[in-house]
Each structure stands twice: as C-alpha cells, then as structure tokens.
C-alpha atoms as a PDB file:
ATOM      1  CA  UNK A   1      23.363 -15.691 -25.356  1.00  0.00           C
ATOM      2  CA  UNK A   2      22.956 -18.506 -27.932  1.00  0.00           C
ATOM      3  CA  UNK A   3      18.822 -19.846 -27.990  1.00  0.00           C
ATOM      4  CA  UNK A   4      20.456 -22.857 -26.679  1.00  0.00           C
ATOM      5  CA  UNK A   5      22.277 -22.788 -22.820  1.00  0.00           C
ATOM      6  CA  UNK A   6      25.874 -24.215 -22.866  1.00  0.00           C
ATOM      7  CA  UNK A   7      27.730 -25.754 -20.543  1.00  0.00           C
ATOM      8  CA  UNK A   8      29.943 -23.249 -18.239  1.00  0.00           C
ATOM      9  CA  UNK A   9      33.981 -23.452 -18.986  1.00  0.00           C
ATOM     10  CA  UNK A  10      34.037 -24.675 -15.622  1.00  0.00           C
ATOM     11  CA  UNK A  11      32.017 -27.611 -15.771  1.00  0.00           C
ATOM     12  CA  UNK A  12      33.583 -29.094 -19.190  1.00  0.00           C
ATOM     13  CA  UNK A  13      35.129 -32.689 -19.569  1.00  0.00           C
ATOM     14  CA  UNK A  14      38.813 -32.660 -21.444  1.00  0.00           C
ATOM     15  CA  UNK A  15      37.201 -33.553 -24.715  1.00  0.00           C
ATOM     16  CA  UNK A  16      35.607 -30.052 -24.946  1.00  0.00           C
ATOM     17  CA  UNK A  17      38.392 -28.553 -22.980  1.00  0.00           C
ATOM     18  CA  UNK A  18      40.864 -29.961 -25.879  1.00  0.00           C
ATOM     19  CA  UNK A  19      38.259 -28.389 -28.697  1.00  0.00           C
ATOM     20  CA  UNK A  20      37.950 -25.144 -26.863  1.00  0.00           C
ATOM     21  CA  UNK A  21      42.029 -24.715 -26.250  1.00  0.00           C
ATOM     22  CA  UNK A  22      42.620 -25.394 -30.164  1.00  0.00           C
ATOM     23  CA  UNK A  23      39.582 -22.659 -30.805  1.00  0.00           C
ATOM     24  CA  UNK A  24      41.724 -20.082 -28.494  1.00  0.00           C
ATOM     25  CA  UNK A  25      44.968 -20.971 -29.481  1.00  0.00           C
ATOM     26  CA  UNK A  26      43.681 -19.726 -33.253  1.00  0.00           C
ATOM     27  CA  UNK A  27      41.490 -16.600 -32.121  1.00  0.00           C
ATOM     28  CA  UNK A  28      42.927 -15.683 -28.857  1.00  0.00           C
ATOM     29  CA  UNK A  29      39.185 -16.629 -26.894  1.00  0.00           C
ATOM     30  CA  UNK A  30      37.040 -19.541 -27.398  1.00  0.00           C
ATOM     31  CA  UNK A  31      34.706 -18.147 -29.931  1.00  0.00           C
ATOM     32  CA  UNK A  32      30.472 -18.278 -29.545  1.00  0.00           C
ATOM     33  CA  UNK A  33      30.088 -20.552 -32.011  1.00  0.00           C
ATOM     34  CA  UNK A  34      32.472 -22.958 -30.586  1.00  0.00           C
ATOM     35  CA  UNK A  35      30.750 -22.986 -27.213  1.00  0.00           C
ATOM     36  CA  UNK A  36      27.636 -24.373 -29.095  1.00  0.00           C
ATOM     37  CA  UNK A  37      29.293 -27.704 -29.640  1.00  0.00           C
ATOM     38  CA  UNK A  38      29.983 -28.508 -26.058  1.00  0.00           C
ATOM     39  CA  UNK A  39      27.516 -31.130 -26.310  1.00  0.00           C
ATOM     40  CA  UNK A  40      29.474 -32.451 -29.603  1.00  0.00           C
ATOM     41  CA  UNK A  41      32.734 -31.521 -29.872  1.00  0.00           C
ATOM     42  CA  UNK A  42      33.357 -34.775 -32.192  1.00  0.00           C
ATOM     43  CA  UNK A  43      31.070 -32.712 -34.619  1.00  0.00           C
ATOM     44  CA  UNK A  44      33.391 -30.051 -34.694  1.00  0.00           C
ATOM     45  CA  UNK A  45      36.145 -32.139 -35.309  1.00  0.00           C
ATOM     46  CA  UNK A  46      34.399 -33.438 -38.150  1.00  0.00           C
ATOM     47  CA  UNK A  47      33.746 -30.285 -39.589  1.00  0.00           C
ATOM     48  CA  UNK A  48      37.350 -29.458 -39.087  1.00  0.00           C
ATOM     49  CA  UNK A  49      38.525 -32.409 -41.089  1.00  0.00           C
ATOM     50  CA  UNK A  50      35.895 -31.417 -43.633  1.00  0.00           C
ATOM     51  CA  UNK A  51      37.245 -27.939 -44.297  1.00  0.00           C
ATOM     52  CA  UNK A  52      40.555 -29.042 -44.041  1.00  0.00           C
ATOM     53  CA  UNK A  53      39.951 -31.781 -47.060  1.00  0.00           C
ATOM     54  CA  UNK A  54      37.772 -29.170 -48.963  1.00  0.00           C
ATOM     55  CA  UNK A  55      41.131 -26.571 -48.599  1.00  0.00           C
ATOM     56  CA  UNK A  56      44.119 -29.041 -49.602  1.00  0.00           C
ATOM     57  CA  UNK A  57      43.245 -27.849 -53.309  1.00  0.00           C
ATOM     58  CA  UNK A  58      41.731 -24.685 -53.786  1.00  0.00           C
ATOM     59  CA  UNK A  59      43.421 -21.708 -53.374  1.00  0.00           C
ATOM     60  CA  UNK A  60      42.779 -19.819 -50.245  1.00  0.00           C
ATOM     61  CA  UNK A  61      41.143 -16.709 -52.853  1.00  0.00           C
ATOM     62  CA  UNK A  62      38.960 -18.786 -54.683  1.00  0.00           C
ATOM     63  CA  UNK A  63      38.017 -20.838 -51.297  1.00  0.00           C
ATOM     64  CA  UNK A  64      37.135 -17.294 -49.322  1.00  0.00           C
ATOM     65  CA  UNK A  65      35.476 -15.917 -52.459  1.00  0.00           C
ATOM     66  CA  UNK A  66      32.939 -18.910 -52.817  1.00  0.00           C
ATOM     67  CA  UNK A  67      32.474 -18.943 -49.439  1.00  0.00           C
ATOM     68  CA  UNK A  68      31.681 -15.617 -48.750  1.00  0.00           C
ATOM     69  CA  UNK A  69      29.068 -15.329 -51.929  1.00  0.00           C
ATOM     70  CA  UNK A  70      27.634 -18.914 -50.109  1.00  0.00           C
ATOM     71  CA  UNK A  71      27.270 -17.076 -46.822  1.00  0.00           C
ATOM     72  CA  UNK A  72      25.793 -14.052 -48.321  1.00  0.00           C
ATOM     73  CA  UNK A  73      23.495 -16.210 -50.120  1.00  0.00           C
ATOM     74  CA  UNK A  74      22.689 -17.879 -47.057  1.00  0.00           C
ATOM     75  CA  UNK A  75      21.689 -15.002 -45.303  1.00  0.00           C
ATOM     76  CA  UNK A  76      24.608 -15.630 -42.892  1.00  0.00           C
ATOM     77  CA  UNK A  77      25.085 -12.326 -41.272  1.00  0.00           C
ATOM     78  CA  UNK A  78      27.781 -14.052 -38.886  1.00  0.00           C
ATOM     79  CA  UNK A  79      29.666 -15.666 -41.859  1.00  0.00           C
ATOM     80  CA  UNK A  80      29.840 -12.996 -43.905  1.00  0.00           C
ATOM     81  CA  UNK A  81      31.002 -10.857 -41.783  1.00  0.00           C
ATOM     82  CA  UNK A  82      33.867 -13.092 -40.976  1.00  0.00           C
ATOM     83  CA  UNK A  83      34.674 -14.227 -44.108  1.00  0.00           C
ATOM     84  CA  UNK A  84      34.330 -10.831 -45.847  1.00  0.00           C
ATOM     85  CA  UNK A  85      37.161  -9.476 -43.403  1.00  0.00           C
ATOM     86  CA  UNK A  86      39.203 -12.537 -44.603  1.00  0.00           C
ATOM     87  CA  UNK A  87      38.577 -11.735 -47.825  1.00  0.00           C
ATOM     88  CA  UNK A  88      39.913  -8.149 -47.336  1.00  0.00           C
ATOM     89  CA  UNK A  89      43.181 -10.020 -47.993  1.00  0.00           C
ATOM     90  CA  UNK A  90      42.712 -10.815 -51.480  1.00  0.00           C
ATOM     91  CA  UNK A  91      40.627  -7.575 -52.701  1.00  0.00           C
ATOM     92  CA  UNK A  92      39.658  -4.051 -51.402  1.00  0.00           C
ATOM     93  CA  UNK A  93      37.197  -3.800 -48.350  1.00  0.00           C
ATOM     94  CA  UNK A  94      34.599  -1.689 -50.588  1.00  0.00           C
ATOM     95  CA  UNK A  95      34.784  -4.391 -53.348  1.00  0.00           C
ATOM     96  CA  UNK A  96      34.104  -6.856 -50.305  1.00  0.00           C
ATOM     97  CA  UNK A  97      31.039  -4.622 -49.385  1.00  0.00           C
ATOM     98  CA  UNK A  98      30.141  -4.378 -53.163  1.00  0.00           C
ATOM     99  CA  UNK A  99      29.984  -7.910 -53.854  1.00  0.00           C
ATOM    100  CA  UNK A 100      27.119  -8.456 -50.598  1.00  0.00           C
ATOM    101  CA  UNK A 101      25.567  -5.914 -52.663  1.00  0.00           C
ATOM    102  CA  UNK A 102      25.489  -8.097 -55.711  1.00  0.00           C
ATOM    103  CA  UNK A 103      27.715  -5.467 -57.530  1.00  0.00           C
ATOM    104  CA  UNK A 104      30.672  -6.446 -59.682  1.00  0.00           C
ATOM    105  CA  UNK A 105      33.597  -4.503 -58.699  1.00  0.00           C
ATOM    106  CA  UNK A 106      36.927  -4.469 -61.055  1.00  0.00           C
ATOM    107  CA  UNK A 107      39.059  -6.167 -58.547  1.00  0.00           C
ATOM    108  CA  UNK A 108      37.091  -9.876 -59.628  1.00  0.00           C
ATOM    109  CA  UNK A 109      37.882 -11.333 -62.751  1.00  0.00           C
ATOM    110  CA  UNK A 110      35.101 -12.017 -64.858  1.00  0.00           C
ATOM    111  CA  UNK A 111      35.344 -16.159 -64.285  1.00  0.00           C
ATOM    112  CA  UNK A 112      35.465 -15.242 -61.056  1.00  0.00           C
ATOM    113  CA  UNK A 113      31.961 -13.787 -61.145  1.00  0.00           C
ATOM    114  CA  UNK A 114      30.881 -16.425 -63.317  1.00  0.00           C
ATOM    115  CA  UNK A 115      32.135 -18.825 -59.944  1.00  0.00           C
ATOM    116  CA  UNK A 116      30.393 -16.424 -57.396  1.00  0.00           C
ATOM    117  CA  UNK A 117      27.075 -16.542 -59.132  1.00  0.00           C
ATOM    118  CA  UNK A 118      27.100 -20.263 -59.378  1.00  0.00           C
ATOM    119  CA  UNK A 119      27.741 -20.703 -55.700  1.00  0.00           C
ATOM    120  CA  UNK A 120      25.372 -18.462 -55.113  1.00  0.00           C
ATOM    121  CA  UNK A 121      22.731 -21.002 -57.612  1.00  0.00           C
ATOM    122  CA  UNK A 122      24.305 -23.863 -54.797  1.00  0.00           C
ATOM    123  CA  UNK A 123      23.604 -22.113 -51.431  1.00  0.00           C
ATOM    124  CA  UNK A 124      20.039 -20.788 -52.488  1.00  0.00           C
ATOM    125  CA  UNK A 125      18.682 -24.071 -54.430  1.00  0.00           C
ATOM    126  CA  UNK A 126      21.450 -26.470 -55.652  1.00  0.00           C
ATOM    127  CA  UNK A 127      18.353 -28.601 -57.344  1.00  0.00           C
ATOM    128  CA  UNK A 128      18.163 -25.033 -59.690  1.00  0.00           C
ATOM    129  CA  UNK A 129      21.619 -26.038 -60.734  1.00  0.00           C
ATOM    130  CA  UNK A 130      21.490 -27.621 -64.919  1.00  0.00           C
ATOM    131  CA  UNK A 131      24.611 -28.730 -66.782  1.00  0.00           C
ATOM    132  CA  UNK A 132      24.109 -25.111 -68.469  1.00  0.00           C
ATOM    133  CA  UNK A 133      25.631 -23.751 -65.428  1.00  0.00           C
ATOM    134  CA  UNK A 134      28.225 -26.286 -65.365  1.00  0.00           C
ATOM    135  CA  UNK A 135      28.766 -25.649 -69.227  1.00  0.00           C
ATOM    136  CA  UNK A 136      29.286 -21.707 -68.538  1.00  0.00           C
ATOM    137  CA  UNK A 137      31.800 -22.453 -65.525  1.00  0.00           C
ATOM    138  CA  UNK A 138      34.113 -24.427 -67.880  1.00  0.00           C
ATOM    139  CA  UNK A 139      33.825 -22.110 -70.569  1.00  0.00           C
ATOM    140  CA  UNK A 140      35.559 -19.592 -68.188  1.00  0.00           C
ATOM    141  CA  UNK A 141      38.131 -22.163 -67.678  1.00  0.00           C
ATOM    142  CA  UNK A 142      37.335 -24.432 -64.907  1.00  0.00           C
ATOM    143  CA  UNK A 143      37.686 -28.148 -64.699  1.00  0.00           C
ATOM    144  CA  UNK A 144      35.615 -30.799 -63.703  1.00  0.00           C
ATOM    145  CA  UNK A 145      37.354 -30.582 -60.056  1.00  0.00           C
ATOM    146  CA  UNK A 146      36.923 -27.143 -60.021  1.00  0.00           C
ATOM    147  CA  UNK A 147      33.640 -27.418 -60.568  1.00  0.00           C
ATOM    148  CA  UNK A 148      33.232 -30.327 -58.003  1.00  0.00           C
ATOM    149  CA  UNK A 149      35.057 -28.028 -55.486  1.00  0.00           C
ATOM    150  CA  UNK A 150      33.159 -24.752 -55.632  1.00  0.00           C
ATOM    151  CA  UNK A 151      29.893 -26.640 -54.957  1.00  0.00           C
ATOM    152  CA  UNK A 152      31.912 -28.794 -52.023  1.00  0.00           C
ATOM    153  CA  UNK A 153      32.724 -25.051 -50.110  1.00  0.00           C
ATOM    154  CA  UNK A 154      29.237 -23.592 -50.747  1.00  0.00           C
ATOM    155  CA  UNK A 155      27.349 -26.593 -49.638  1.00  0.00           C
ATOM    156  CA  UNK A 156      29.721 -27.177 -46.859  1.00  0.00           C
ATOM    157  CA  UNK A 157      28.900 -23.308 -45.747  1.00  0.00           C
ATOM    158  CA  UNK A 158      24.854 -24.318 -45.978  1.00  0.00           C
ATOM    159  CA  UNK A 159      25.521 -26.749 -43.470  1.00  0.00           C
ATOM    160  CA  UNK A 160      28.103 -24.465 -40.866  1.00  0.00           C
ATOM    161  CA  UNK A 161      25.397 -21.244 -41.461  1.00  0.00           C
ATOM    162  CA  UNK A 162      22.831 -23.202 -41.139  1.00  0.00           C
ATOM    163  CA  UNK A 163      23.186 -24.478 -37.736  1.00  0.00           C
ATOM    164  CA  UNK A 164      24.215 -21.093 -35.824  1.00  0.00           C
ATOM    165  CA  UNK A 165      21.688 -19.000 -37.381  1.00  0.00           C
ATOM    166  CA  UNK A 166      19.216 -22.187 -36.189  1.00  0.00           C
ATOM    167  CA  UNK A 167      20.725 -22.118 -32.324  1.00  0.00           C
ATOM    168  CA  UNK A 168      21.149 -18.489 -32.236  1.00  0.00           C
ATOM    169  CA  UNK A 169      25.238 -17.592 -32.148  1.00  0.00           C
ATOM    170  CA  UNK A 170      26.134 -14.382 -30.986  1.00  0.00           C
ATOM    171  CA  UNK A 171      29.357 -12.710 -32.809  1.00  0.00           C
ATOM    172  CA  UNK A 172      32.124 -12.126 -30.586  1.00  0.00           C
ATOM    173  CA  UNK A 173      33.065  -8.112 -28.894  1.00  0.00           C
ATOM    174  CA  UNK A 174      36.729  -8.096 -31.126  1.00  0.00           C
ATOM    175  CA  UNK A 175      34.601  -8.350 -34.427  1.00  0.00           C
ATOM    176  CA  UNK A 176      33.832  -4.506 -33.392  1.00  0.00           C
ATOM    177  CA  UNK A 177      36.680  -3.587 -33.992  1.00  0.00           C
ATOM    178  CA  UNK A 178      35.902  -4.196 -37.953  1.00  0.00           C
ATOM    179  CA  UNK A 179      34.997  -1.011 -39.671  1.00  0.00           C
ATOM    180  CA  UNK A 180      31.005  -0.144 -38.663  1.00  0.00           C
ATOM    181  CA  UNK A 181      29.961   0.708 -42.634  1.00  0.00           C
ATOM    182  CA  UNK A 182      31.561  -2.796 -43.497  1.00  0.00           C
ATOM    183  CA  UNK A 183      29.661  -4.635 -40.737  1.00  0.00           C
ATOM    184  CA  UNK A 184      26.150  -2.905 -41.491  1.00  0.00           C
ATOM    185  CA  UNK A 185      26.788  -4.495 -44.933  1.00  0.00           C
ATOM    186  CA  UNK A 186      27.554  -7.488 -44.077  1.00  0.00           C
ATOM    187  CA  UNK A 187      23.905  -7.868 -42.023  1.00  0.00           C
ATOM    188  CA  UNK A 188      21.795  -9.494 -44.448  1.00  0.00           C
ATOM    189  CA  UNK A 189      20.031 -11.433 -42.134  1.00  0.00           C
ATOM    190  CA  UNK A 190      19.513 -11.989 -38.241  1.00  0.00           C
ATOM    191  CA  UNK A 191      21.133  -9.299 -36.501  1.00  0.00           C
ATOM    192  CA  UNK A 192      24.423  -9.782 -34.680  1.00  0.00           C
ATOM    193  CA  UNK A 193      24.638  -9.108 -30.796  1.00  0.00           C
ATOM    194  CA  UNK A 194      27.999  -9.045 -29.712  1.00  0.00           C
ATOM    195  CA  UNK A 195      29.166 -10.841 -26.631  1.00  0.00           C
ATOM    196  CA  UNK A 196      32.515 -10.912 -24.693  1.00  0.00           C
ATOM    197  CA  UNK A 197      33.833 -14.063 -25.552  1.00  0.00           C
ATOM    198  CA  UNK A 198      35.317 -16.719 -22.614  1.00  0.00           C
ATOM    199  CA  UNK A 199      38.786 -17.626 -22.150  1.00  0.00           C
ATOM    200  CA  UNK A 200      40.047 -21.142 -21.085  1.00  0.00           C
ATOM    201  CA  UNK A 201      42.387 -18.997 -18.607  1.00  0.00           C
ATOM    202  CA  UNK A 202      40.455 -16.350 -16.938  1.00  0.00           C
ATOM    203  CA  UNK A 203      37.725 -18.949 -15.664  1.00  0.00           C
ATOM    204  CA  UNK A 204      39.525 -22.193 -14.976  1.00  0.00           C
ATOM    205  CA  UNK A 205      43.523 -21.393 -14.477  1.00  0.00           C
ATOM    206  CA  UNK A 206      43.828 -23.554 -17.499  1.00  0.00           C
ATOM    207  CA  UNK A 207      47.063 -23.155 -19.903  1.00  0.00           C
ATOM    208  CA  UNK A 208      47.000 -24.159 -23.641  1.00  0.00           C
END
C-alpha cells in the first residue's frame, strides 16, 4: 500500500473513473501510481498533456534514453525499472543494466552518452548545469531545441519520480514477470513491493 490511503474503485466519481479506464485500457489494470491521483485526476491529465507536448518532437529513443538516465539519477527505482524495459526496445537488456551502472556499453553512440550524462547534470542539480555543458552537447551535434528538449524530459521525470517515491507507490505484480537480474539493477533506491493491481471490471462491473 501507497503511505497515502486511496479511495476504493468502488467509491470513485466518473472523473477518476474516466482517468482510471484510460490507465487500463493502456496497461490492462489501473496501475499503483494511478490510484494515487484519485484525489486529482486533473493533475494527471496535466501531466499527460505534458508528456504528450514534450514527445511530439523527440524521437521515442532519445526520449526513453534521457528519461531513463533522469530516473536513474533520481534514484527512481519504480521509473527505471519501467523505463529500462521500454528501453529494451531500442538496445540490449544488459546494455540497459550497464548504463544504471554508469557503464558505457557499445550499443550508445558516443553523443548519446554525451546526452545521458547531461541529463543526468539536470536530474541531480540542474543549477550545476554551465553553458560548457551546453557547448559540449552541440559539439556532438545537437541544436538549441535539442538541447531545450533533453532538459524538458529530465526535469519533467524530477517532478513524476519525485512525487511517488514521496507518497510511497508500490510497483505492480506483472512487472515480475521482467527478468529478476534486470530488476535487482534497476533498484537504486527505495525498494519495490509489488502489489496486485485493481481492475475497473472485477470490482465495479464497469466496461471501458
């Protein structure tokens, strides 16, 4: 259970129920971290929008791979374990697990790198940041937007990591199904208890 109580499936209005159904309707459940926003589902809408707008133009590699190095950062044991599967998509689980342990695998290019450490500069202590480490980002070929974006998705993930490591989110029972060795890697900071998540269906007859 979350350090905070939440209100039972049962007992929601159809604001909640509406956030909830587009939550299962993506994962299959209503995920832990979604049940924390019962009291503000308008702030997960926002957030929504806000990942949305960060997304329209990055790619989805570059996106994942700034914020998984934010989340790692972070501390985010939830995060990175969800991101780092997403990432799987783009480059070998191992190099995944490499990169949370601040190894440079083959399968990143070296701007790449030079992107993961500066996110990495953002998510610890963005006021560490200079116009040096601008300087070396757009010597490996990003632009001013580029720029602009990578810091938009690791300070967006400060904020999201942030706030369930702060109200205690559990990670949901399917994320066992992830390889063990690549979850024990991906705990690099308050342990995850894993939770059978809710369904809209099996406790109020709803459809979505």
């Amino acid at each position: 259970m979350p350090y905070i109580s939440t209100t039972p499936i049962a007992d929601i209005d159809d604001e909640v129920r509406t956030m909830f159904a587009r939550q299962q309707d993506h994962y299959g459940y209503v995920p832990g971290y979604a049940r924390v926003f019962c009291y503000r589902p308008e702030i997960m809408q926002l957030w929504a929008q806000l990942q949305a707008g960060i997304k329209r133009r990055v790619e989805l590699r570059r996106f994942e791979l700034v914020t998984f190095a934010a989340a790692n950062a972070l501390r985010s044991s939830l995060c990175s374990l969800a991101h780092g599967k997403v990432l799987t998509q783009f480059i070998p689980a191992q190099d995944v697990q490499a990169l949370a342990r601040g190894e440079t695998p083959n399968s990143v290019t070296t701007a790449e790198l030079a992107m993961i450490g500066f996110a990495r500069k953002v998510a610890r202590d963005a006021a560490t940041v200079t116009v040096n480490d601008v300087d070396d980002l757009k010597q490996h070929g990003f632009s001013d937007a580029d720029v602009f974006d990578i810091a938009a998705i690791a300070a967006a993930r400060a904020f999201f990591t942030k706030l369930l490591d702060a109200v205690g989110v559990d990670g949901d029972e399917p994320m066992l199904n992830i390889d063990s060795r690549f979850r024990e890697t991906m705990m690099v900071g308050r342990p995850i208890r894993y939770v059978v998540p809710d369904k809209l269906e099996a406790v109020s007859g709803a459809t979505v």
